[in-house]
Protein backbone atom coordinates (compact mmCIF):
# COMPACT_ATOMS: atom_id res chain seq x y z
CA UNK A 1 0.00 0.00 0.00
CA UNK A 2 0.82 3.77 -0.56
CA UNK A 3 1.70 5.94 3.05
CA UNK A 4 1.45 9.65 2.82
CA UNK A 5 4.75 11.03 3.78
CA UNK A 6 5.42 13.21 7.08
CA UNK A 7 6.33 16.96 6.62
CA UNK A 8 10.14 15.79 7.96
CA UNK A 9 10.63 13.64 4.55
CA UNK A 10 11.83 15.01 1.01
CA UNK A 11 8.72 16.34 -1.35
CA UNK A 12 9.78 15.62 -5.02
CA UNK A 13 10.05 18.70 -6.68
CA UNK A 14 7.34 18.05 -9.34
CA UNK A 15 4.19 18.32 -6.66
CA UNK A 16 1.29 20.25 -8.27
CA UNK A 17 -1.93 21.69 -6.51
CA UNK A 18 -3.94 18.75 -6.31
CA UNK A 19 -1.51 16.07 -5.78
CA UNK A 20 -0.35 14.24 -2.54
CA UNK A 21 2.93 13.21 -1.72
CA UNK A 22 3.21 9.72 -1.26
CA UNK A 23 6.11 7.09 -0.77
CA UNK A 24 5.73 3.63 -2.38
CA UNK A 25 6.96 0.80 -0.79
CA UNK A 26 10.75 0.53 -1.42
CA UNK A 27 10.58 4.42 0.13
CA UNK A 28 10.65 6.60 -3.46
CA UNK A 29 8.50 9.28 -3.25
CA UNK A 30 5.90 8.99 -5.69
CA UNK A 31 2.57 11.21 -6.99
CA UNK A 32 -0.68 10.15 -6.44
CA UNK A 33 -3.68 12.37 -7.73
CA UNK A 34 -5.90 13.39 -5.09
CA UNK A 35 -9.62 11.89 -5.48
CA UNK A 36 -12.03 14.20 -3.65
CA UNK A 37 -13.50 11.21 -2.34
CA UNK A 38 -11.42 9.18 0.14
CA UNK A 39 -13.50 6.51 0.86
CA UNK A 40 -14.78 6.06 -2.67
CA UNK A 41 -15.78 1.98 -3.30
CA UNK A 42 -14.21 0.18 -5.23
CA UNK A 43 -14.73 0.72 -9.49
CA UNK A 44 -12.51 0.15 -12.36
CA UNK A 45 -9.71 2.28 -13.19
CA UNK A 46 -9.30 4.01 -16.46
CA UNK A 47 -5.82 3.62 -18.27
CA UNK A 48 -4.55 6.51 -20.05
CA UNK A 49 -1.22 5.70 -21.16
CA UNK A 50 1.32 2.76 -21.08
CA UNK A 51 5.02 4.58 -19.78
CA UNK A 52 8.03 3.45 -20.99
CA UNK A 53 9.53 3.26 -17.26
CA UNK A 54 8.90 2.02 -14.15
CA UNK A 55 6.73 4.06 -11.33
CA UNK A 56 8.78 2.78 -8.84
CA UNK A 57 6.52 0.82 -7.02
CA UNK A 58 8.76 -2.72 -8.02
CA UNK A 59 12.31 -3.32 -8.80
CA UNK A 60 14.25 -5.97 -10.98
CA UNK A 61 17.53 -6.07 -10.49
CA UNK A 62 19.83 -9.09 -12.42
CA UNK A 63 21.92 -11.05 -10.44
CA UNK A 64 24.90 -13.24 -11.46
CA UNK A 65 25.14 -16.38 -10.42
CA UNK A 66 28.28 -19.24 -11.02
CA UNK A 67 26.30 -22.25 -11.97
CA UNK A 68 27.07 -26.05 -11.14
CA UNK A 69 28.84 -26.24 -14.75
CA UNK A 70 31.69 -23.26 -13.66
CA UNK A 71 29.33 -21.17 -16.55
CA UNK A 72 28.08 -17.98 -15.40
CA UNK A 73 24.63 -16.69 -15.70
CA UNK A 74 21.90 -13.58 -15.18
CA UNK A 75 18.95 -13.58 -13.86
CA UNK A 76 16.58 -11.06 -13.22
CA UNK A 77 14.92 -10.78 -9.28
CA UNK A 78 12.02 -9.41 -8.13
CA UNK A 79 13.15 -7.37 -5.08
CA UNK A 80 10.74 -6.65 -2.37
CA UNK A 81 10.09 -6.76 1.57
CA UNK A 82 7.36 -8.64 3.54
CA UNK A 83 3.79 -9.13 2.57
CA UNK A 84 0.56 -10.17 4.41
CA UNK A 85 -2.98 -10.92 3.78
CA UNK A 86 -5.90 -11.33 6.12
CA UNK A 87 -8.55 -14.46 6.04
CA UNK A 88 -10.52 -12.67 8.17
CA UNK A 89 -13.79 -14.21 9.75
CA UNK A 90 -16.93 -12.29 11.89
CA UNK A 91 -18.28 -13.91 14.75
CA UNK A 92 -21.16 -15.18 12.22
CA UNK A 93 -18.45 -17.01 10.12
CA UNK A 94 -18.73 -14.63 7.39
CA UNK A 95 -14.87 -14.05 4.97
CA UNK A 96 -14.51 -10.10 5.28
CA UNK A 97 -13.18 -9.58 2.10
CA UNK A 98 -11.82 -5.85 0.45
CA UNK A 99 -13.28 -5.76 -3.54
CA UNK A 100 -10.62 -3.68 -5.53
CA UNK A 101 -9.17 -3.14 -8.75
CA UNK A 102 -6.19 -4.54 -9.44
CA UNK A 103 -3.96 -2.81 -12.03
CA UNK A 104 -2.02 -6.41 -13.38
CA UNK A 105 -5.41 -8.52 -14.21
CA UNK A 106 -6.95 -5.48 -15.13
CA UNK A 107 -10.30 -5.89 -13.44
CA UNK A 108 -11.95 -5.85 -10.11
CA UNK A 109 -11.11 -8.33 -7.68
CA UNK A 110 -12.23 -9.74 -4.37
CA UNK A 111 -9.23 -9.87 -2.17
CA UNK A 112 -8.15 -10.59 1.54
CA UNK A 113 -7.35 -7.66 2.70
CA UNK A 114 -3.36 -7.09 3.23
CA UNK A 115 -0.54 -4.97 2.36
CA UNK A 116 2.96 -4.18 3.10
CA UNK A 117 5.03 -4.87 6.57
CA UNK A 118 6.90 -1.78 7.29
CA UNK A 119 10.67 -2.58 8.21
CA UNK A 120 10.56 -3.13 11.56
CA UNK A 121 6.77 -3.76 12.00
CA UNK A 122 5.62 -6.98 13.71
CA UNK A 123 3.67 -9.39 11.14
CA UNK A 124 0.48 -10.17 12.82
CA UNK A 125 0.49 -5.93 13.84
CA UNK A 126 0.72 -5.51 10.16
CA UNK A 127 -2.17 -7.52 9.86
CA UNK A 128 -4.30 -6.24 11.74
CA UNK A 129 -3.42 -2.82 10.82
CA UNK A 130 -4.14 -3.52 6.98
CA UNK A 131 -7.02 -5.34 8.11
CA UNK A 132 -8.61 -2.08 9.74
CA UNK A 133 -7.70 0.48 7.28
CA UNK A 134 -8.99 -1.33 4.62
CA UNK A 135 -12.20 -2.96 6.01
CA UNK A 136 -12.91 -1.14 9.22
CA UNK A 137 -12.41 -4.31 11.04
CA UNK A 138 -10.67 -5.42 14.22
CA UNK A 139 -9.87 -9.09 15.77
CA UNK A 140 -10.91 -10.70 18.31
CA UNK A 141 -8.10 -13.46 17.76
CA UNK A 142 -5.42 -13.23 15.65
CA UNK A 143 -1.98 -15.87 14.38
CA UNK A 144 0.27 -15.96 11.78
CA UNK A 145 -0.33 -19.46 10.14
CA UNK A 146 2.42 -19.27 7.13
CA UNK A 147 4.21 -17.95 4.83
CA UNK A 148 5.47 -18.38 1.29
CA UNK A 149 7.80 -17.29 -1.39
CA UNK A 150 6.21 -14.89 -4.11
CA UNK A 151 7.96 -17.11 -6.65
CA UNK A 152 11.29 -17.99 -7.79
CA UNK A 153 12.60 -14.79 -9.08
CA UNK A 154 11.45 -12.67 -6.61
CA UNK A 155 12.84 -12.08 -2.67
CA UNK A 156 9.30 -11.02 -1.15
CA UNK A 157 8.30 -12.94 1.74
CA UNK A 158 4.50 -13.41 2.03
CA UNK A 159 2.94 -14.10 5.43
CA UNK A 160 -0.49 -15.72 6.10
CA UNK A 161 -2.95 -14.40 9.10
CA UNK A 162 -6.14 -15.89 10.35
CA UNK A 163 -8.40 -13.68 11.88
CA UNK A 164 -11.43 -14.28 13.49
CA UNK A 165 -14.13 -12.95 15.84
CA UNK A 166 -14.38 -10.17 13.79
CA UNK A 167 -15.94 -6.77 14.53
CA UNK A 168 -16.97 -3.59 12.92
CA UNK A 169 -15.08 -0.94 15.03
CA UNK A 170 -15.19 2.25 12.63
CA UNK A 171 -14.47 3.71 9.36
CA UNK A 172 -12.29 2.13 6.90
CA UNK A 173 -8.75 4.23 6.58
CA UNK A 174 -7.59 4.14 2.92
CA UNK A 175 -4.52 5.38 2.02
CA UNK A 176 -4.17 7.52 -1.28
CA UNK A 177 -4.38 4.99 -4.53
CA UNK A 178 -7.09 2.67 -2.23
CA UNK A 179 -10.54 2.38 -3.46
CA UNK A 180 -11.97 -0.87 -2.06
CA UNK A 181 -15.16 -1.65 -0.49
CA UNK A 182 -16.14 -4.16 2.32
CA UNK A 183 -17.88 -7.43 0.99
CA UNK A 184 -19.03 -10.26 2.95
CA UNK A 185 -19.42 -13.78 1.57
CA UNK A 186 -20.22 -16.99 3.75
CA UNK A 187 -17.77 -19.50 3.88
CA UNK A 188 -18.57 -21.88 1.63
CA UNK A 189 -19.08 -19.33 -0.76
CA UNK A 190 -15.41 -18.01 -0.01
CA UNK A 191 -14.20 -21.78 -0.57
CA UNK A 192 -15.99 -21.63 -4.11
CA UNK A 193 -14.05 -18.17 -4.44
CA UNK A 194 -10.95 -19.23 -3.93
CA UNK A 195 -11.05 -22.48 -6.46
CA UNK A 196 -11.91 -20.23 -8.72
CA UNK A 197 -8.57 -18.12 -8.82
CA UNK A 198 -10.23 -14.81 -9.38
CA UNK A 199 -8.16 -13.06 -6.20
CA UNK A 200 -4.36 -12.86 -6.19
CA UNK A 201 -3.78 -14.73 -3.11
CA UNK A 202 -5.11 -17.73 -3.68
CA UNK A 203 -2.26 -19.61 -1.80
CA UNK A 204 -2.56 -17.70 0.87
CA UNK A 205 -6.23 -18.16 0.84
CA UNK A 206 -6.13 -21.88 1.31
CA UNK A 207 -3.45 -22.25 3.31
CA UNK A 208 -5.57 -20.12 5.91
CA UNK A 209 -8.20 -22.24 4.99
CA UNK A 210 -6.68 -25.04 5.97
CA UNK A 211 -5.45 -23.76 9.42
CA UNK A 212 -9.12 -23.13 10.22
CA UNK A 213 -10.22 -26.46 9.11
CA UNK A 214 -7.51 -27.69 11.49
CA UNK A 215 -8.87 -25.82 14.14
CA UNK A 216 -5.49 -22.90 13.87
CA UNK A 217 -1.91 -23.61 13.81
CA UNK A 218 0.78 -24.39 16.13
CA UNK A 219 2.59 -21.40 15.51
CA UNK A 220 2.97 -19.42 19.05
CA UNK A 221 2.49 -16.11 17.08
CA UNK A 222 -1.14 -15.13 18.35
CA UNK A 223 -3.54 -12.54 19.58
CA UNK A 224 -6.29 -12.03 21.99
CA UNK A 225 -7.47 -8.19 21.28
CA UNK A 226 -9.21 -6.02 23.54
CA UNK A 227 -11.46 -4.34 20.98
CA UNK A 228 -13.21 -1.07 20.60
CA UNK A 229 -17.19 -1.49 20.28
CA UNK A 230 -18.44 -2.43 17.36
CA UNK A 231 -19.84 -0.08 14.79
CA UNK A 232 -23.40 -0.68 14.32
CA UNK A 233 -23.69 1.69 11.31
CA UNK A 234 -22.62 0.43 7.71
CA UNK A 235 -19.90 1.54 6.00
C-alpha cells in the first residue's frame, strides 16, 4: 500500500496543486492524484497511457550467479520486503473480504485484505493494521499461520494471518491509490471463491483455509485483542 509522507521527509520537486505526496513501498516518493473522495468503493480504473519506465513501485535487479557447470549466468529478481494478507472471519463465520481493482489482471477483484510490513513492524500488527484500514475491522483473535515465497525470481516474503471474531469498530482508513469496499461472503461461498482463482492470493487463501479447518496452527504467534465497540452503522 501507498503511506502519505510526514512533513520531515523530502517532497519531489514536481508536486502540483492537487496532488499528494506519497512514498511507495521501497521508500521513493511517488505522486498520487488526489480523489475528492477518500473513501470512494471500489470501481474500475481508467488507463490513459502505457510509460516506458517504471513508477517505482517494483524493482528488478539481475543477479549473477556461477552455476554447477563453472558457466556464469543472469537472472533477473524481483526485489521486495514482507507481505501479508488477512482471512478474516466475523463472529457469524462470514470471509470479510476488500473488492478492488487490481492494475495487473486489469479488473476488479475480491481480495483478503493485506498490504505491506513496514521494516521493523511486527507481522500479525501488520495484519491487523491492513485489516482495519482497509475494512474497518478489528480481531478478536489473531496468528500468523504461514508464509510463502512470491515465486522464484522474486525475494518477497508473504505471510499468512487468520483472523477471526471479527468486529466492525469504525471507518475504513484508505490510504491515497485505495478504493476498495467491504464485501461479505459466507464460507462456503469463499471456498468456491478461492477455487476459482479470481483473487491474487489464492495460496494464501487456502493455506488459511486449511489452518481453520484444522482448528489454527501451532505457531505461538497469536492474539487475543481487547477491541473497541463495534460499529453498528454500515460503512
Amino acid at each position: 500500500m501507498t503511506r502519505p509522507l510526514t512533513s520531515d521527509l523530502a517532497t519531489p520537486r514536481d508536486v502540483t496543486p492537487g496532488m499528494t505526496v506519497a512514498r511507495n513501498h521501497l521508500g521513493a516518493p511517488v505522486d498520487v492524484e488526489r480523489n475528492p473522495n477518500a473513501n470512494a468503493e471500489a470501481g474500475t480504473w481508467q488507463a490513459v497511457e502505457e510509460l516506458g519506465a517504471s513508477a517505482g513501485f517494483l524493482r528488478v535487479r539481475a543477479r549473477r550467479y556461477r552455476m554447477p557447470d563453472s558457466s556464469l549466468m543472469d537472472w533477473d529478481i524481483l526485489h521486495g520486503g514482507r507481505t501479508v494478507s488477512v482471512l478474516a472471519l466475523d463472529h457469524n463465520g462470514m470471509v470479510i473480504l476488500a473488492e478492488q481493482f487490481r492494475p495487473g489482471p486489469q479488473r476488479v477483484l475480491r481480495e483478503l485484505p493485506g498490504g505491506n510490513v513496514e521494516e521493523d513492524e511486527d507481522v500479525l500488527a501488520a495484519a491487523l493494521r491492513e485489516l482495519y484500514e482497509e475494512t474497518g475491522y478489528t480481531a478478536g483473535r489473531a496468528e500468523v499461520v504461514g508464509s510463502t515465497w512470491l515465486a522464484a525470481y522474486a525475494s518477497h516474503r508473504r505471510y499468512a494471518v487468520l483472523a477471526v471474531d471479527c468486529v466492525r469498530a469504525g471507518s475504513p482508513e484508505r490510504q491515497p491509490g485505495e478504493f476498495c469496499r467491504t464485501v461479505l461472503l459466507p464460507l462456503e461461498e469463499f471456498v468456491g471463491h478461492l477455487r476459482s482463482g479470481e483473487l491474487t492470493d489464492t495460496d494464501i487463501g487456502y493455506m488459511c483455509w486449511d489452518a481453520l479447518q484444522s482448528g489454527g496452527s501451532s505457531h505461538e504467534e497469536s492474539l487475543s485483542a481487547s477491541r473497541p465497540a463495534a460499529d453498528s452503522g454500515g460503512e
